[in-house]
Protein backbone atom coordinates (compact mmCIF):
# COMPACT_ATOMS: atom_id res chain seq x y z
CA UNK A 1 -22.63 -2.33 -20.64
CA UNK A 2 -18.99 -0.19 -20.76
CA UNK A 3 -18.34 1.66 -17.78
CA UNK A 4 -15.70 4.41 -17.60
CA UNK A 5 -12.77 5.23 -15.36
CA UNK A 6 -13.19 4.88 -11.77
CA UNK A 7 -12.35 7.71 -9.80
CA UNK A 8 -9.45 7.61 -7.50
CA UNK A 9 -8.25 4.67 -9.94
CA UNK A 10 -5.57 4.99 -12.33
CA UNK A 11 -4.84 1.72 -13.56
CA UNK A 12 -1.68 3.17 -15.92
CA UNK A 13 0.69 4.41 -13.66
CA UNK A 14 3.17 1.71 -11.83
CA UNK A 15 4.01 1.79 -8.30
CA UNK A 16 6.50 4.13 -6.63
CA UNK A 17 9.33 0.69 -5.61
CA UNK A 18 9.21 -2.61 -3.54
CA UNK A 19 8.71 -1.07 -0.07
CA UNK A 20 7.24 1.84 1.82
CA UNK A 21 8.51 5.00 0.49
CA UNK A 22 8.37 6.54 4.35
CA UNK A 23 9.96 3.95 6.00
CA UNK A 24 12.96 4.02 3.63
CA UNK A 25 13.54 7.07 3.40
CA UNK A 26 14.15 6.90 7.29
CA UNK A 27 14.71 4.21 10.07
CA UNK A 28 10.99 2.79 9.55
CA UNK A 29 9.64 -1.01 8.93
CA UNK A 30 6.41 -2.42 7.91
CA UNK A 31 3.94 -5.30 8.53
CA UNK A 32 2.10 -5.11 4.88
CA UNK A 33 2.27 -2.85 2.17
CA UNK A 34 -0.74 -0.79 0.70
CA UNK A 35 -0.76 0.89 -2.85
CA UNK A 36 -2.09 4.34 -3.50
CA UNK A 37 -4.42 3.39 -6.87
CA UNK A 38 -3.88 6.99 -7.96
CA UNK A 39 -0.62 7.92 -7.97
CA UNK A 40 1.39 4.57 -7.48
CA UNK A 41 2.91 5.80 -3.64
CA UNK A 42 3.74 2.54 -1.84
CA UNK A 43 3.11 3.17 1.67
CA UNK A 44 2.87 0.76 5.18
CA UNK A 45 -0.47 -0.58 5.97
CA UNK A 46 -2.20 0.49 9.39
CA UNK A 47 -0.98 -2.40 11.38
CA UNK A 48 2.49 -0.57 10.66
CA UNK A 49 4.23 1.70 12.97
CA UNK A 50 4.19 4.13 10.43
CA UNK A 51 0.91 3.85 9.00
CA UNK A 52 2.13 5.98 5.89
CA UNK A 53 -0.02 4.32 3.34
CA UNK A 54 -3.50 6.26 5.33
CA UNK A 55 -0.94 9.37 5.90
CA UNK A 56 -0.38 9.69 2.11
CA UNK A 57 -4.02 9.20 1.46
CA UNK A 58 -5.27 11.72 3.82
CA UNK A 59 -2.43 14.27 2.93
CA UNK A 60 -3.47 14.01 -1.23
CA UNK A 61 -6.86 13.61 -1.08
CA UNK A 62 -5.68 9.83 -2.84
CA UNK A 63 -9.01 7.87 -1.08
CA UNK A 64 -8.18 4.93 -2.80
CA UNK A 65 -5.41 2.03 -1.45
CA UNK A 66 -4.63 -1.19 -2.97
CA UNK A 67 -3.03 -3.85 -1.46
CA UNK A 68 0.32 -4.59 -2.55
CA UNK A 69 0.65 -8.04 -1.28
CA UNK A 70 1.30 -10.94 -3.26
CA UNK A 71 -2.03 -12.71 -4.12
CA UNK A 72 -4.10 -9.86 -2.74
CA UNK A 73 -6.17 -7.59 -5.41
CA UNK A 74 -8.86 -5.63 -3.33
CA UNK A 75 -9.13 -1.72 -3.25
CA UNK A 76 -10.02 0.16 0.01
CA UNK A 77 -11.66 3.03 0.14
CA UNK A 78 -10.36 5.61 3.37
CA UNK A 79 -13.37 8.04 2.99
CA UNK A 80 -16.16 5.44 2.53
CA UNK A 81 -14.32 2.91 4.46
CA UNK A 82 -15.62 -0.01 1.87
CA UNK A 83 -13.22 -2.85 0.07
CA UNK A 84 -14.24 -2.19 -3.82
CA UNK A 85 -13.15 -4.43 -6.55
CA UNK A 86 -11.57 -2.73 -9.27
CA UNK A 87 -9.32 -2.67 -12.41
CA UNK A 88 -6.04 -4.52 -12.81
CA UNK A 89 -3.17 -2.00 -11.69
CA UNK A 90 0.01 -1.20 -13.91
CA UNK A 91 2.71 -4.21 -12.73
CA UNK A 92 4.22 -5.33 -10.44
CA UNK A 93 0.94 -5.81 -8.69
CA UNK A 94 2.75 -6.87 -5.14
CA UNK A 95 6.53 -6.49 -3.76
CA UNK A 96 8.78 -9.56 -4.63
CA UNK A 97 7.38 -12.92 -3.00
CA UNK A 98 10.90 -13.16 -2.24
CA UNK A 99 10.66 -9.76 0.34
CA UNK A 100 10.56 -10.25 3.93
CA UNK A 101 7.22 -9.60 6.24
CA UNK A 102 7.18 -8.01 7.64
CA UNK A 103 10.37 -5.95 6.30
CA UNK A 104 12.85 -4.56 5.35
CA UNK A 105 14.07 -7.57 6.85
CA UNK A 106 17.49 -5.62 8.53
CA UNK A 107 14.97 -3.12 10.18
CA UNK A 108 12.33 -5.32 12.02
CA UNK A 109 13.10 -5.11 15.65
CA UNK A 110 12.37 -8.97 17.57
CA UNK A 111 9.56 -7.29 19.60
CA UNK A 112 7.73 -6.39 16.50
CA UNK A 113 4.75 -8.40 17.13
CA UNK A 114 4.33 -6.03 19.84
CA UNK A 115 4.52 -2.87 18.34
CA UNK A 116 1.75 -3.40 15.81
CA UNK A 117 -1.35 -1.39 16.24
């Protein structure tokens, strides 16, 4: 049985860098990193400060996040709020293994434990 494109899902187009786009762009740090399966936008997971990965989602309409951790390969819905399994994404498929975490490693203040949510 074929089955066609998932929506929300673009499996072609390759991730926006090694880190969250947010967080570089000013002072920010991150716990994980998430993937937006549509457009490739790196953004910081939930536990993060920033929580720019769910920002970007809700801002585009994007629904659907992959992880972007080494080893990880589930997709998370923010509208449905259900872990799919879906198509392999254009590579890299995670930052380096050699990356901090959480990171960038010069950013994370020693309370960060703390400041998760």
């Amino acid at each position: 049985m074929a089955t066609g494109p998932i929506p929300g899902i673009n499996p072609a187009v390759s991730p926006s860098g090694n880190g969250c786009v947010e967080c570089l762009a000013g002072d920010g740090w991150w716990f994980h990193l998430r993937r937006c399966a549509e457009c490739g936008h790196i953004g910081c997971c939930d536990s993060s400060p920033g929580q720019h990965a769910t920002q970007h989602a809700r801002t585009t309409g994007h629904s659907v996040i992959s992880s972007f951790e080494p080893g990880e390969d589930w997709f998370w819905n923010i509208e449905t709020g259900r872990f799919h399994r879906g198509p392999e994404l254009a590579p890299p498929t995670s930052h380096p293994v050699s990356q901090s975490v959480p990171g960038p490693a010069e950013r994370v203040p020693p309370d960060w434990r703390r400041r998760l949510h």
